[in-house]
N, C-alpha and C. Protein backbone atom coordinates (compact mmCIF):
# COMPACT_ATOMS: atom_id res chain seq x y z
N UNK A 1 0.82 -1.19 0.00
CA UNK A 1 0.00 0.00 0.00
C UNK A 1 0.87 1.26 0.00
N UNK A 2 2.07 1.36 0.61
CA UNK A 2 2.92 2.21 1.33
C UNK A 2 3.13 2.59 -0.72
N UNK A 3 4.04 1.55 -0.99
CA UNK A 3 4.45 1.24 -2.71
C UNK A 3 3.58 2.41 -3.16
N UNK A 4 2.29 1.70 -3.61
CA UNK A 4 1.41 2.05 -4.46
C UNK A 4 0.93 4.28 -3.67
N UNK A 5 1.25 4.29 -2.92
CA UNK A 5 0.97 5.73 -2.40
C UNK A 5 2.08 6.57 -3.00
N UNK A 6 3.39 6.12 -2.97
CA UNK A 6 4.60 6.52 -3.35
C UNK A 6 4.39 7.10 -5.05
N UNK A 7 4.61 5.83 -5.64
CA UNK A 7 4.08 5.59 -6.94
C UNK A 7 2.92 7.08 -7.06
N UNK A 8 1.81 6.91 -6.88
CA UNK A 8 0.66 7.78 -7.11
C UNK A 8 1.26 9.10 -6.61
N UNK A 9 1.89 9.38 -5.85
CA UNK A 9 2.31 10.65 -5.34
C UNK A 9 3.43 11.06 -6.55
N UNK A 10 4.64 10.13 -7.27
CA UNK A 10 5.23 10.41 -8.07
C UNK A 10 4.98 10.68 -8.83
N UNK A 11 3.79 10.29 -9.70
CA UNK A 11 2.82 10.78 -10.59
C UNK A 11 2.11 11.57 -10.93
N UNK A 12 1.73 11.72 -9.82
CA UNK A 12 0.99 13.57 -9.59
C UNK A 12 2.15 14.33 -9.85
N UNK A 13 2.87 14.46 -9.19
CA UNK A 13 4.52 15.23 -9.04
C UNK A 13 4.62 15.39 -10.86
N UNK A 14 5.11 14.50 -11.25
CA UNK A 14 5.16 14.59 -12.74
C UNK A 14 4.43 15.45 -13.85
N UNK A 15 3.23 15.18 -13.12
CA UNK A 15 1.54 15.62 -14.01
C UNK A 15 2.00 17.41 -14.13
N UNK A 16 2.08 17.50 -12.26
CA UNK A 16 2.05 18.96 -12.02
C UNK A 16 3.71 19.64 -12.07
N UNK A 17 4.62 18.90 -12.28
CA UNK A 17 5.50 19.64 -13.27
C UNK A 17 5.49 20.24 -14.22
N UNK A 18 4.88 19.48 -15.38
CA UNK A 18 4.50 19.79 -16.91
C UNK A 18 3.90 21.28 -16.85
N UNK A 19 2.67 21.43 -15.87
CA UNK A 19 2.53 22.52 -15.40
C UNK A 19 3.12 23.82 -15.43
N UNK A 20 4.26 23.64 -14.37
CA UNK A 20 4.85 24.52 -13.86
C UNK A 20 6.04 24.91 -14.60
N UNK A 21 6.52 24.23 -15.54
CA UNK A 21 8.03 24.50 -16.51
C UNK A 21 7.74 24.94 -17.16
N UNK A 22 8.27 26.41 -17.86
CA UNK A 22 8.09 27.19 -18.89
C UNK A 22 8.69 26.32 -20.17
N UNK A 23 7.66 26.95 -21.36
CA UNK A 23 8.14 26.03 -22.59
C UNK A 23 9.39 27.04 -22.81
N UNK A 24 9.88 25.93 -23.52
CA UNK A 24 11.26 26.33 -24.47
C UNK A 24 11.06 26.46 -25.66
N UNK A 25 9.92 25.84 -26.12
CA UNK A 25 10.01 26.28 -27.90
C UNK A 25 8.30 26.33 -28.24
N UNK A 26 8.19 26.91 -29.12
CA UNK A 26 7.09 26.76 -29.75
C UNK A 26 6.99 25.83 -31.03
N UNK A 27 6.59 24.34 -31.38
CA UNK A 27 6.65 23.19 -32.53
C UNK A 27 5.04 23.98 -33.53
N UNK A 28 4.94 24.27 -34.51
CA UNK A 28 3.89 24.88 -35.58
C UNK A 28 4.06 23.93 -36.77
N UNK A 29 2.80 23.04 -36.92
CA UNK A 29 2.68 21.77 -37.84
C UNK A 29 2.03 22.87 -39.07
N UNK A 30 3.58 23.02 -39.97
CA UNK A 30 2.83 23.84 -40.77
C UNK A 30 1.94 23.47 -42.23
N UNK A 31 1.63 24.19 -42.57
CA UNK A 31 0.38 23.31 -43.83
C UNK A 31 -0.90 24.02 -43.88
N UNK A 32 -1.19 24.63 -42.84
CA UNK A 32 -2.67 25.19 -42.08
C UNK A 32 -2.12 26.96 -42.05
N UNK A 33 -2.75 27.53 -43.24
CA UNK A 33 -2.41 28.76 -42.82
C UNK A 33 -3.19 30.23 -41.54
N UNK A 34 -4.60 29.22 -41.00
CA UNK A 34 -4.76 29.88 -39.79
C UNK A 34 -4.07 29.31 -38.66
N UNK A 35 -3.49 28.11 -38.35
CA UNK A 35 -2.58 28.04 -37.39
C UNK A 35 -1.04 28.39 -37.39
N UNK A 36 -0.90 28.73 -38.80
CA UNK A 36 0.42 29.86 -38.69
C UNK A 36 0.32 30.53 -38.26
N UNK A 37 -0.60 31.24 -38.50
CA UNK A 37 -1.13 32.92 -38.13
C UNK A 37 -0.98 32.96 -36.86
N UNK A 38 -1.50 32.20 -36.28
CA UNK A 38 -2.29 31.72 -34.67
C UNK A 38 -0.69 31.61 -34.40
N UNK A 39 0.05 30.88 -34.69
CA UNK A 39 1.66 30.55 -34.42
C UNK A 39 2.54 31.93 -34.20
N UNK A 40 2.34 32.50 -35.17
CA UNK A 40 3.27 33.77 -35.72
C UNK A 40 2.77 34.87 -34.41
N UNK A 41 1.17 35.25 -34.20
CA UNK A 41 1.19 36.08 -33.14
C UNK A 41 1.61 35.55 -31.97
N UNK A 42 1.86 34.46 -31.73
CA UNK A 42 1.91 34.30 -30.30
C UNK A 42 3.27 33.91 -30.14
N UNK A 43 4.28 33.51 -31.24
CA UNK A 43 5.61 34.40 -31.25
C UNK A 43 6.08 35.93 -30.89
N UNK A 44 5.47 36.48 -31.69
CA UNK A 44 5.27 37.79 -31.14
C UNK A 44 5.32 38.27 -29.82
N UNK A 45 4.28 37.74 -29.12
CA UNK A 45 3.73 38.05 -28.10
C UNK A 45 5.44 36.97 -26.90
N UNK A 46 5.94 36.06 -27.56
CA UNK A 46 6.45 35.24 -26.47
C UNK A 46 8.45 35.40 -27.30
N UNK A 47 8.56 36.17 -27.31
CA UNK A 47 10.21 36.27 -28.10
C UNK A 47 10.94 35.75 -27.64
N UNK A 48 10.84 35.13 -26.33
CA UNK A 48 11.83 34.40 -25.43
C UNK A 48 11.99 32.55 -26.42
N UNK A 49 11.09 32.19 -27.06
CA UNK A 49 10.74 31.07 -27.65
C UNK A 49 11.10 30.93 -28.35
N UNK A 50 11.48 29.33 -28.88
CA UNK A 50 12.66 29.19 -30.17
C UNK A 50 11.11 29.05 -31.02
N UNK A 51 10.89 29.18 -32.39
CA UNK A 51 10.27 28.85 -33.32
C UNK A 51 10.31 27.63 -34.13
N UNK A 52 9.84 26.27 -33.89
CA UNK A 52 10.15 25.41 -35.08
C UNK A 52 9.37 25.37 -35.72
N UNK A 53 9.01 25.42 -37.26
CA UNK A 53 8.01 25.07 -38.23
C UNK A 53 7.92 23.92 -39.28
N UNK A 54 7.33 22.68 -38.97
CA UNK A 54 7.29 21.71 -39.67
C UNK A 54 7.02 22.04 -41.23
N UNK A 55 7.40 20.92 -42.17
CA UNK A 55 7.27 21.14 -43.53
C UNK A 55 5.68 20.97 -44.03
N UNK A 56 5.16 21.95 -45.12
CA UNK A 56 3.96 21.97 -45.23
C UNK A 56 3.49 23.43 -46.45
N UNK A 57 4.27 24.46 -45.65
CA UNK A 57 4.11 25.60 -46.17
C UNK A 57 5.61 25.97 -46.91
N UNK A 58 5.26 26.38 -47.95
CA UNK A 58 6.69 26.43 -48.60
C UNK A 58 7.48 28.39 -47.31
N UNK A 59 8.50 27.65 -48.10
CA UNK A 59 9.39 29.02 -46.56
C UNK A 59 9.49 30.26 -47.23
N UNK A 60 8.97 30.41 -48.05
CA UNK A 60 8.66 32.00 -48.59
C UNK A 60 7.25 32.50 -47.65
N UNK A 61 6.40 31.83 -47.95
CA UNK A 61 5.08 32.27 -47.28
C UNK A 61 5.26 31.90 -45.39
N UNK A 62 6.22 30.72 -45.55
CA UNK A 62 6.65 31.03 -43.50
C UNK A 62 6.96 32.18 -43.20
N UNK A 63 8.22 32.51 -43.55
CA UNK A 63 9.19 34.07 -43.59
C UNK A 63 8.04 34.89 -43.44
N UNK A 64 7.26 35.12 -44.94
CA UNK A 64 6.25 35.89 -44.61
C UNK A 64 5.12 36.27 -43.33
N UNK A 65 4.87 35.00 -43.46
CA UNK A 65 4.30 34.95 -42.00
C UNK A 65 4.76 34.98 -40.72
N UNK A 66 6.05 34.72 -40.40
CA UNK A 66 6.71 34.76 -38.89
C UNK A 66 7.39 36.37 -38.94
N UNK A 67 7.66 36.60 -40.39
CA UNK A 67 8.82 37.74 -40.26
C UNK A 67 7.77 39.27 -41.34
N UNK A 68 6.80 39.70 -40.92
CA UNK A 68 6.28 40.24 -42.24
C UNK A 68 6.86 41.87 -42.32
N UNK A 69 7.70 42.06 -41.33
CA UNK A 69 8.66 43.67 -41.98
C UNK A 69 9.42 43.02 -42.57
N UNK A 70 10.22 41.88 -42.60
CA UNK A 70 11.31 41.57 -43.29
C UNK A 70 12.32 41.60 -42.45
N UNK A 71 12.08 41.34 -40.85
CA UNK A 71 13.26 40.71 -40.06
C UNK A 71 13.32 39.49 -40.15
């Protein structure tokens, strides 16, 4: 019983980590040009975040979309 409390307590612990750790990156399954969009502002909004963008959208229209002054 002692086991199985341990266990369940480690688990929670785990659950409510995920929680509490700031992300490190933002992953954007690209292909979907309203969840770029949706991607790109909330880059914006989070600059501390690495950007990855899966293949989908050719990288002229990414650029465009992550970078639209042309940084």
């Amino acid at each position: 019983m002692v086991l199985m409390t341990a266990i369940a307590l480690n688990w929670g612990y785990q659950q409510m980590r995920n929680y509490i750790e700031p992300p490190q990156a933002l992953l954007v399954l690209g292909g979907e040009p309203r969840r770029e969009q949706f991607a790109a502002e909330f880059a914006h909004q989070h600059p501390e975040l690495s950007v990855w963008v899966s293949s989908g959208s050719n990288r002229e229209y990414a650029e465009w979309v992550f970078f639209p002054s042309g940084h």
